[in-house]
C-alpha atoms as a PDB file:
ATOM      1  CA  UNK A   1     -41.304 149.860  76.898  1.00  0.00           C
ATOM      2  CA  UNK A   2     -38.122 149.244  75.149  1.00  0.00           C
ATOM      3  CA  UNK A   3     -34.736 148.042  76.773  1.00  0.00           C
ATOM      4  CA  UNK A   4     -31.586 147.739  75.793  1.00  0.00           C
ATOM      5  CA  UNK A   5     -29.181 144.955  77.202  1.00  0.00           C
ATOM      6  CA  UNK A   6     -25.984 144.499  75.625  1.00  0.00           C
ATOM      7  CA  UNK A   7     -27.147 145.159  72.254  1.00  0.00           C
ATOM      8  CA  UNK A   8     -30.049 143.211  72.491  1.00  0.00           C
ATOM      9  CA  UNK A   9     -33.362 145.041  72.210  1.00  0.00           C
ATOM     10  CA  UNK A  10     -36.407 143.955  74.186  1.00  0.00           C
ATOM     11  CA  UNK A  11     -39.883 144.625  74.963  1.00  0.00           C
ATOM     12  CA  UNK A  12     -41.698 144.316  78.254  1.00  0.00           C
ATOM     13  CA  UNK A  13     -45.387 143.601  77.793  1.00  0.00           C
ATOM     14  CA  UNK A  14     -48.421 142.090  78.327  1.00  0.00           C
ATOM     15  CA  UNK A  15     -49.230 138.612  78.205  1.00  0.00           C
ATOM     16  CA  UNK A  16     -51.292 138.502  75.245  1.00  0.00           C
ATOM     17  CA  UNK A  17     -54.265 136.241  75.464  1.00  0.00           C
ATOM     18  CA  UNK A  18     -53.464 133.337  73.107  1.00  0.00           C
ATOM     19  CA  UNK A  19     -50.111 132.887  75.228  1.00  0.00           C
ATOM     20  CA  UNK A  20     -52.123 132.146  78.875  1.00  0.00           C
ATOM     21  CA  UNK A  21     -51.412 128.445  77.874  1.00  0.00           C
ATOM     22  CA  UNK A  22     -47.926 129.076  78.589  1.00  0.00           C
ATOM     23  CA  UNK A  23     -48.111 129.806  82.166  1.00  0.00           C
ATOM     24  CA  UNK A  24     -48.966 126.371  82.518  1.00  0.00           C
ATOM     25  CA  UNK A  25     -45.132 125.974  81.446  1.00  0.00           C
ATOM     26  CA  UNK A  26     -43.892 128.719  83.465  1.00  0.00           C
ATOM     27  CA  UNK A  27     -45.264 127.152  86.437  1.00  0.00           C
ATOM     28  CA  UNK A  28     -43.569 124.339  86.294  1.00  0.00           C
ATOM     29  CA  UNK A  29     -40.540 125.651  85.648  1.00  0.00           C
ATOM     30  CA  UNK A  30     -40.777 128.469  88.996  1.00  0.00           C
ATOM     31  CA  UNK A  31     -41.090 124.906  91.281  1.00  0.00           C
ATOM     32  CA  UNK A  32     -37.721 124.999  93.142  1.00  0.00           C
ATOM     33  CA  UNK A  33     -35.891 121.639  92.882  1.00  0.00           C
ATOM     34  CA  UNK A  34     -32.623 121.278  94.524  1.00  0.00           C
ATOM     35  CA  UNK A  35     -29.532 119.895  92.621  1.00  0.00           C
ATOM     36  CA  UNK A  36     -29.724 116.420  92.869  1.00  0.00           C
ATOM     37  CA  UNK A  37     -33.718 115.448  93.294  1.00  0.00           C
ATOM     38  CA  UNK A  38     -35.367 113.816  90.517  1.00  0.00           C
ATOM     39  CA  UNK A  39     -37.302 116.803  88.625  1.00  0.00           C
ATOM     40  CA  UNK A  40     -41.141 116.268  89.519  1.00  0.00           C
ATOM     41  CA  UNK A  41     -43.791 114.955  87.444  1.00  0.00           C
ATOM     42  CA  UNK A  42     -45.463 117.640  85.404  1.00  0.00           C
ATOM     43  CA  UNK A  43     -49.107 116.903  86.623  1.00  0.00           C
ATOM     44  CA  UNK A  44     -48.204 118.545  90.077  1.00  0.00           C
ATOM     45  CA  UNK A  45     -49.304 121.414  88.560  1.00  0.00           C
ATOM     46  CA  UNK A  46     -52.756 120.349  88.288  1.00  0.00           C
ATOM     47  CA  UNK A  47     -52.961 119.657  92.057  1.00  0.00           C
ATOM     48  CA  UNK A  48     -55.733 122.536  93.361  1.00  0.00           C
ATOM     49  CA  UNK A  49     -53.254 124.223  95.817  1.00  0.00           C
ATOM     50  CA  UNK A  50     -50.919 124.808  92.236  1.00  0.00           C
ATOM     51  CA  UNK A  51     -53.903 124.944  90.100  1.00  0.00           C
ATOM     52  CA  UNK A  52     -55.246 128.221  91.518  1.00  0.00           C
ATOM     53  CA  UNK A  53     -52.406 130.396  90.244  1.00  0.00           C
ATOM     54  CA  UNK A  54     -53.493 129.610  86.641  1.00  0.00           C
ATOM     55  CA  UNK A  55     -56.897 128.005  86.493  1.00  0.00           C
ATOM     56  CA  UNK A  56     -59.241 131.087  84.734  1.00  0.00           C
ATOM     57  CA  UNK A  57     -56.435 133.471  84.518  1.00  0.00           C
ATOM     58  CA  UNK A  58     -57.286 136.512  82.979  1.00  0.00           C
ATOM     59  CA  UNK A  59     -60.778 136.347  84.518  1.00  0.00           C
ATOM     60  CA  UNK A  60     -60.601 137.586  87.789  1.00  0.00           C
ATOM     61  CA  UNK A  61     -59.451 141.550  88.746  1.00  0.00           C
ATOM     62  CA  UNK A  62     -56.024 141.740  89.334  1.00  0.00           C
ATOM     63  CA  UNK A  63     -54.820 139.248  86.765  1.00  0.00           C
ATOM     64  CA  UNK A  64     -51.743 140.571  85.304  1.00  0.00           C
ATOM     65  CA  UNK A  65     -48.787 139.105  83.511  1.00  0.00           C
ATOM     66  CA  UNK A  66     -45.794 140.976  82.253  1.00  0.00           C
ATOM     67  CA  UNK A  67     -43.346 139.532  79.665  1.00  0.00           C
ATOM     68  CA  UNK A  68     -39.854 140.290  78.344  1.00  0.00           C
ATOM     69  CA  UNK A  69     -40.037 139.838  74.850  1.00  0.00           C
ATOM     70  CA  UNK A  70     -36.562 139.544  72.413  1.00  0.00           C
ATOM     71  CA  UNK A  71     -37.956 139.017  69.856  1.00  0.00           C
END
């Protein structure tokens, strides 16, 4: 599907298989952390109550990842 958004074109897709690695990233980055509180180590991630969200993705029924691509 192609977008348009003030002159910038974009694609939404799937995640493609050699990008799962990233969600590892996006992840970390969807952890709320209000203004003034030291970011959190990156290794809470790999705690199992994070670790689930990720861990095989792609494996199970139901795993599905869109992403807005500009290119």
């Amino acid at each position: 599907m192609d977008k348009k958004d003030n002159k910038r074109q974009y694609v939404i897709r799937n995640l493609r298989h050699d990008e799962i690695g990233l969600l590892k990233d996006f992840l970390y980055e969807a952890i709320y952390v209000p203004e003034g509180v030291e970011p959190l180590a990156r290794d809470i991630i790999e705690l199992p109550e994070r670790k689930l969200y990720i861990e095989e993705f792609g494996t199970r029924r139901g795993d599905n990842c869109l992403v807005a691509d500009l290119g």
